[in-house]
Protein backbone atom coordinates (compact mmCIF):
# COMPACT_ATOMS: atom_id res chain seq x y z
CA UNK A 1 -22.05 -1.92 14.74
CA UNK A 2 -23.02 -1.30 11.12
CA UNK A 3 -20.20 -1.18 8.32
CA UNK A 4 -18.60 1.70 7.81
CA UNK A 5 -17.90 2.35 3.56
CA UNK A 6 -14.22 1.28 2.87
CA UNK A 7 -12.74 2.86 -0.26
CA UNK A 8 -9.02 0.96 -1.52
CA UNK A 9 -6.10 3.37 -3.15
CA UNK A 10 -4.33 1.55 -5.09
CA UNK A 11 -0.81 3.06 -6.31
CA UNK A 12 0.47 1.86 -9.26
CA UNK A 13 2.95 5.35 -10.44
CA UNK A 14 6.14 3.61 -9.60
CA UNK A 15 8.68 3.78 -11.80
CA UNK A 16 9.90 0.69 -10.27
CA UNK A 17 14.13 1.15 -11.47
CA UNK A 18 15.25 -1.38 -9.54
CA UNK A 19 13.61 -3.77 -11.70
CA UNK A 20 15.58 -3.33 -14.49
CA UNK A 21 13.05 -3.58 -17.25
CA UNK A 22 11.08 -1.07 -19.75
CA UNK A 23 7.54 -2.26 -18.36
CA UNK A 24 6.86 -0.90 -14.82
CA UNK A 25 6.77 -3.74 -12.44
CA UNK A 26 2.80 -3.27 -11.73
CA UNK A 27 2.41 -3.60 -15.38
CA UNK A 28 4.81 -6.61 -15.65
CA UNK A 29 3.56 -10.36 -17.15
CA UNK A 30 2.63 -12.98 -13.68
CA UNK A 31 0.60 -15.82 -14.74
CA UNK A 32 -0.58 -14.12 -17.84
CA UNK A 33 -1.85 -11.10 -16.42
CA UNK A 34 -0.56 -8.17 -15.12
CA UNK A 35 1.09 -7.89 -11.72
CA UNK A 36 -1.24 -4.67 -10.82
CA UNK A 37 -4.40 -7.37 -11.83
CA UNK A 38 -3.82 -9.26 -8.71
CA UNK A 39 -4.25 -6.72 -6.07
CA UNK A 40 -7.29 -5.24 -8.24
CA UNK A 41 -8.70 -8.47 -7.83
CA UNK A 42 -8.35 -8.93 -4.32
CA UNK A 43 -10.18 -5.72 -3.77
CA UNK A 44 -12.88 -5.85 -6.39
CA UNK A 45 -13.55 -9.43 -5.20
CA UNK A 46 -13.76 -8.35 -1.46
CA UNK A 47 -17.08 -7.89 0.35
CA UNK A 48 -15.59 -5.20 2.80
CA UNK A 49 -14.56 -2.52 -0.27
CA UNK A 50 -16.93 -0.75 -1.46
CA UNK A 51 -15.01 1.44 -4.20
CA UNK A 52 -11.43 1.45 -5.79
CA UNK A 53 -9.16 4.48 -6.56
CA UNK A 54 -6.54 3.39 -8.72
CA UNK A 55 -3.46 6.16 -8.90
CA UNK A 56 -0.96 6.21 -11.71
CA UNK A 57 1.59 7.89 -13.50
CA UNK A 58 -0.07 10.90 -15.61
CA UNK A 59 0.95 9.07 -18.67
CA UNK A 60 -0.42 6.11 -18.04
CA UNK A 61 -4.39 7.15 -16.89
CA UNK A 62 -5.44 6.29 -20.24
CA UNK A 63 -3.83 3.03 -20.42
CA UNK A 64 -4.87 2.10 -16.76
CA UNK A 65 -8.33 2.74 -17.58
CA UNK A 66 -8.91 0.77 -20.80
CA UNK A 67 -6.47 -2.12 -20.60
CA UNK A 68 -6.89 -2.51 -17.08
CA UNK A 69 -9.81 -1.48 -15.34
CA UNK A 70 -12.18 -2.00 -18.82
CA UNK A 71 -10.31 -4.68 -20.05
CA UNK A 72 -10.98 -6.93 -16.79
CA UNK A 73 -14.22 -5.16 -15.74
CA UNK A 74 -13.13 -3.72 -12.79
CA UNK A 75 -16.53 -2.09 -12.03
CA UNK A 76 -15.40 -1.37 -8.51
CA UNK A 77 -12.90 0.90 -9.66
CA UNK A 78 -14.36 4.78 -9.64
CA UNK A 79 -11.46 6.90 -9.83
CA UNK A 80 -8.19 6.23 -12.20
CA UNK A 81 -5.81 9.11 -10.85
CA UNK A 82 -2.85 10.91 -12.07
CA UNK A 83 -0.18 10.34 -9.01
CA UNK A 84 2.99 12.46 -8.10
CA UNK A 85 6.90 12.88 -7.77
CA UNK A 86 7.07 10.79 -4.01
CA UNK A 87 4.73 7.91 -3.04
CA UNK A 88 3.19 10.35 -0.02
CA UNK A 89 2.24 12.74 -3.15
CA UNK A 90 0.68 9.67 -4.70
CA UNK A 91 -1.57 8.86 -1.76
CA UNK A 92 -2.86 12.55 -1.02
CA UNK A 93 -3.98 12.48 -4.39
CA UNK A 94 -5.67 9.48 -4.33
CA UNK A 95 -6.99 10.70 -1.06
CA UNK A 96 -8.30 13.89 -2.81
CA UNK A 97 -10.39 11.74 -5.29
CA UNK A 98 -12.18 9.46 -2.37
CA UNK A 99 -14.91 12.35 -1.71
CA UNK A 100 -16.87 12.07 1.62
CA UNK A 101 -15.06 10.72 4.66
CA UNK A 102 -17.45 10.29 7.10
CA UNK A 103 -17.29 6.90 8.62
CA UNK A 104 -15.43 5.80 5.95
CA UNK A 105 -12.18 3.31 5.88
CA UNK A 106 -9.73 3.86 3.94
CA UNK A 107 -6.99 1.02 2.72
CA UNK A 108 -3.94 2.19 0.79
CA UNK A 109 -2.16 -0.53 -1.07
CA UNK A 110 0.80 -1.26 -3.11
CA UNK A 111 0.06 -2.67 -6.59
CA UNK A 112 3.09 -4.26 -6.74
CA UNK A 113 2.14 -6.76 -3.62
CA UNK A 114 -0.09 -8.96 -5.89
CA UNK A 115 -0.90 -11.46 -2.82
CA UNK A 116 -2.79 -9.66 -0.66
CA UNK A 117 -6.40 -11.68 0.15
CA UNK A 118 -9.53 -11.72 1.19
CA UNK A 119 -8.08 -13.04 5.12
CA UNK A 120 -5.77 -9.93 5.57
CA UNK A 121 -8.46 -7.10 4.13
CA UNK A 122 -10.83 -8.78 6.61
CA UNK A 123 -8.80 -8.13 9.84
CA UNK A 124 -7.78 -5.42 9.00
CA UNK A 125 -11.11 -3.92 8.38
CA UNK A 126 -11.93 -5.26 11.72
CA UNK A 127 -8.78 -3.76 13.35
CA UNK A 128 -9.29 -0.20 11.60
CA UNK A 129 -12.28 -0.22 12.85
CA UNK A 130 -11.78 -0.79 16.14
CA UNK A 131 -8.84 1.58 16.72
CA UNK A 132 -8.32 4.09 13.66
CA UNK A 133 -5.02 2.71 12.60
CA UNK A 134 -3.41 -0.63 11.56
CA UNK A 135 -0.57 -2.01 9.02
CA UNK A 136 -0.43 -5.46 7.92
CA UNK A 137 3.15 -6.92 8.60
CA UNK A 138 5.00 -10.27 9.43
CA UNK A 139 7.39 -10.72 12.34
CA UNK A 140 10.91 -10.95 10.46
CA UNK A 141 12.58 -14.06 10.42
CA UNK A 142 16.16 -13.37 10.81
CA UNK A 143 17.95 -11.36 13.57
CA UNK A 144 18.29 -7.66 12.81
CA UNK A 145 20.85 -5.54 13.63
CA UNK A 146 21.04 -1.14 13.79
CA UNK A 147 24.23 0.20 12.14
CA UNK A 148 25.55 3.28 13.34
CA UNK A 149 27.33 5.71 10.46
CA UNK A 150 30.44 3.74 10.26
CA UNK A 151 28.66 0.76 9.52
CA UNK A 152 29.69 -0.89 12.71
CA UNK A 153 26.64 -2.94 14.96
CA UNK A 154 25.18 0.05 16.90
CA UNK A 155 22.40 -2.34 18.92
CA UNK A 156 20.07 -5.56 18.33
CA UNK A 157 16.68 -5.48 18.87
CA UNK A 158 14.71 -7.95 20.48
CA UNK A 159 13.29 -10.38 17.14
CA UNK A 160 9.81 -10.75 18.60
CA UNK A 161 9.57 -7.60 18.74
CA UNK A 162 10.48 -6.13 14.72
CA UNK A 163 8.07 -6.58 12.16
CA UNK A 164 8.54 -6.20 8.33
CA UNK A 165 6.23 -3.69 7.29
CA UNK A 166 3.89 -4.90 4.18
CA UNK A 167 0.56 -3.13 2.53
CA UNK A 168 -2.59 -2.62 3.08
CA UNK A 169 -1.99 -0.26 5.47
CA UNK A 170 -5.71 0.86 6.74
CA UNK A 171 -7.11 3.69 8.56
CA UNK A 172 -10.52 5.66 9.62
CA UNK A 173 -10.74 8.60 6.71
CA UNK A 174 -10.36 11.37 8.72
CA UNK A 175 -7.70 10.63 10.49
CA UNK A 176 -5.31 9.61 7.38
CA UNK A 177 -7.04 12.52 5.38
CA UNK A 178 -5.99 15.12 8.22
CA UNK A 179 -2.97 13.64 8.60
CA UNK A 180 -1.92 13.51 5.25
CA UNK A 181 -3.26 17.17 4.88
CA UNK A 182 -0.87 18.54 7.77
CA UNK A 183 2.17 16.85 5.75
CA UNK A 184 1.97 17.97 2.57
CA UNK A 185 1.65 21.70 4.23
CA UNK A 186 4.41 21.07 6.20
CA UNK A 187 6.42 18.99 3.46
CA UNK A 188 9.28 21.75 2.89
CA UNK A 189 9.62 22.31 6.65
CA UNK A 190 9.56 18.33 7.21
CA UNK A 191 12.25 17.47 4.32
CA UNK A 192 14.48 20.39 5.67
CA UNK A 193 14.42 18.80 8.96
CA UNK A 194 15.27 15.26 7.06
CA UNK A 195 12.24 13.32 7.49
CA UNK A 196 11.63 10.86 4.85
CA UNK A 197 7.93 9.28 4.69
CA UNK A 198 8.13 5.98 3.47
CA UNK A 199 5.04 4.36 4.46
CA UNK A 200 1.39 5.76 6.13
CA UNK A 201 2.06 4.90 9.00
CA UNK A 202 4.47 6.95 9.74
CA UNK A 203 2.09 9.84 8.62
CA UNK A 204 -0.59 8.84 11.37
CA UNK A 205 2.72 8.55 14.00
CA UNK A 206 4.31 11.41 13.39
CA UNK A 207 1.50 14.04 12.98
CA UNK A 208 -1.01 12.60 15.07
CA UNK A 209 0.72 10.45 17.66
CA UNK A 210 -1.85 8.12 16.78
CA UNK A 211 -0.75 4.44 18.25
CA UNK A 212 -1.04 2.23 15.14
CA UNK A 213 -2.12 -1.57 15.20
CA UNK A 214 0.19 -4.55 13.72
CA UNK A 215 -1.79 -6.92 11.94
CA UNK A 216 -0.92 -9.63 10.87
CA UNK A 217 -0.19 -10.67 6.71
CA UNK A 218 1.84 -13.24 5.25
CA UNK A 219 5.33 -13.66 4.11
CA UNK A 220 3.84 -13.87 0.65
CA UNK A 221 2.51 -10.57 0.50
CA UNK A 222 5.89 -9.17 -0.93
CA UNK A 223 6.23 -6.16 -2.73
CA UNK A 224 7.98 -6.71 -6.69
CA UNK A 225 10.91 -5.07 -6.54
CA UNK A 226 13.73 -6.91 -8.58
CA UNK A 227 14.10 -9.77 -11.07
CA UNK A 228 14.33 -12.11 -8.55
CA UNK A 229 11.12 -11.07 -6.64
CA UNK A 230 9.36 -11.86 -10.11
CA UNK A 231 10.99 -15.23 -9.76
CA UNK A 232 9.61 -16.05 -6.28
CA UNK A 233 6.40 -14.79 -7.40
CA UNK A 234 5.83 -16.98 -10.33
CA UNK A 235 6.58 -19.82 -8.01
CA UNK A 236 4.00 -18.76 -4.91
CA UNK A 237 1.32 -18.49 -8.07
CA UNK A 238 2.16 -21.37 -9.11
CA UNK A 239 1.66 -23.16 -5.53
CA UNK A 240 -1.65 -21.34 -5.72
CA UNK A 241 -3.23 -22.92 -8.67
């Protein structure tokens, strides 16, 4: 089977609160170089992409573009995109910029998850293109429990079977780009009704009833969301040198 063309969205618009600092956490200092640098790497570096679309805030596609894609020589890199209000607004709009999506695959990434490699885009090219759909995860660790609205233990579900859910997440084009399409028609009808899209592949599940593939990542492919998170991800760098 030849290779299909894989194209890698990259959001970087977060404005990343819970961090607590005036830098966005994709534009925050690990190892010397930006946090959003990492995941840029990963992709630029990787024989299975074949373009990058890097989405931003509005503000910041100047920025982006000169001290980060220019500065580093991301050549990969064809598109730097204004993003929107929600992440899901985010990724249609970097889905807008990707052009033709004829066998095409498409992975959409968080650049604050600066440990992704060149092992997880690799199955996970080989996955999406197997089945249409696949998220890279980890098996949790600890037990997990479902709270009811009181707050009291409603059930506990089997450990083996609950993954954490990480990024890429990785899909054929037409299916995330139809998908996607359907929600943001839909999206006043959908919020009214209380759904809350936090991740693609709940896109692909709940418009297409499209059975999605777990793949597996690594425990080190966190996301940057606090102080502490920068803390732990000094230290896997660190390990990595």
């Amino acid at each position: 089977m030849d290779k299909k063309k894989c194209t890698a969205i990259i959001l970087a618009a977060g404005q990343g609160k819970r961090m607590g600092t005036k830098v966005q956490k994709q534009f925050l200092n690990l190892g010397g170089k930006p946090v959003l640098w990492y995941a840029l790497y990963a992709f630029e570096n990787s024989p299975v992409i074949n373009d990058i679309i890097l989405v931003t805030g509005a503000d910041l596609v100047e920025y982006c573009q000169s001290e980060i894609v220019e500065k580093y020589g991301f050549c990969k890199v064809r598109s730097v995109t204004a993003g929107g209000a929600e992440r899901y607004h985010s990724v249609w709009k970097g889905l807008c910029a990707m052009g033709d999506k004829e066998n095409r695959i498409v992975f959409i990434h968080d650049g604050a998850r600066p440990f992704v490699d060149e092992a997880m885009i690799g199955r996970a090219y080989e996955e999406a293109s197997a089945s249409g759909a696949c998220v890279i995860g980890m098996p949790v660790k600890d037990t997990i429990k479902i709270a009811d609205e009181n707050g009291y233990i409603a059930s506990t579900p089997k450990r083996s079977l609950v993954w954490q859910i990480q990024t890429p997440q990785v899909f054929d084009a037409e299916l995330i780009v139809s998908a996607y399409r359907e929600v943001i028609e839909r999206e006043q009808e959908l919020l009214s009704q209380g759904v809350q899209i936090t991740d693609d592949a709940m896109v692909v599940e709940y418009v297409c009833e499209h059975p999605v593939k777990l793949v597996q990542g690594s425990y080190e492919n966190m996301k940057l969301t606090t102080p502490d998170d920068l803390e732990v991800a000094e230290a896997f760098l660190q390990k990595r040198l």
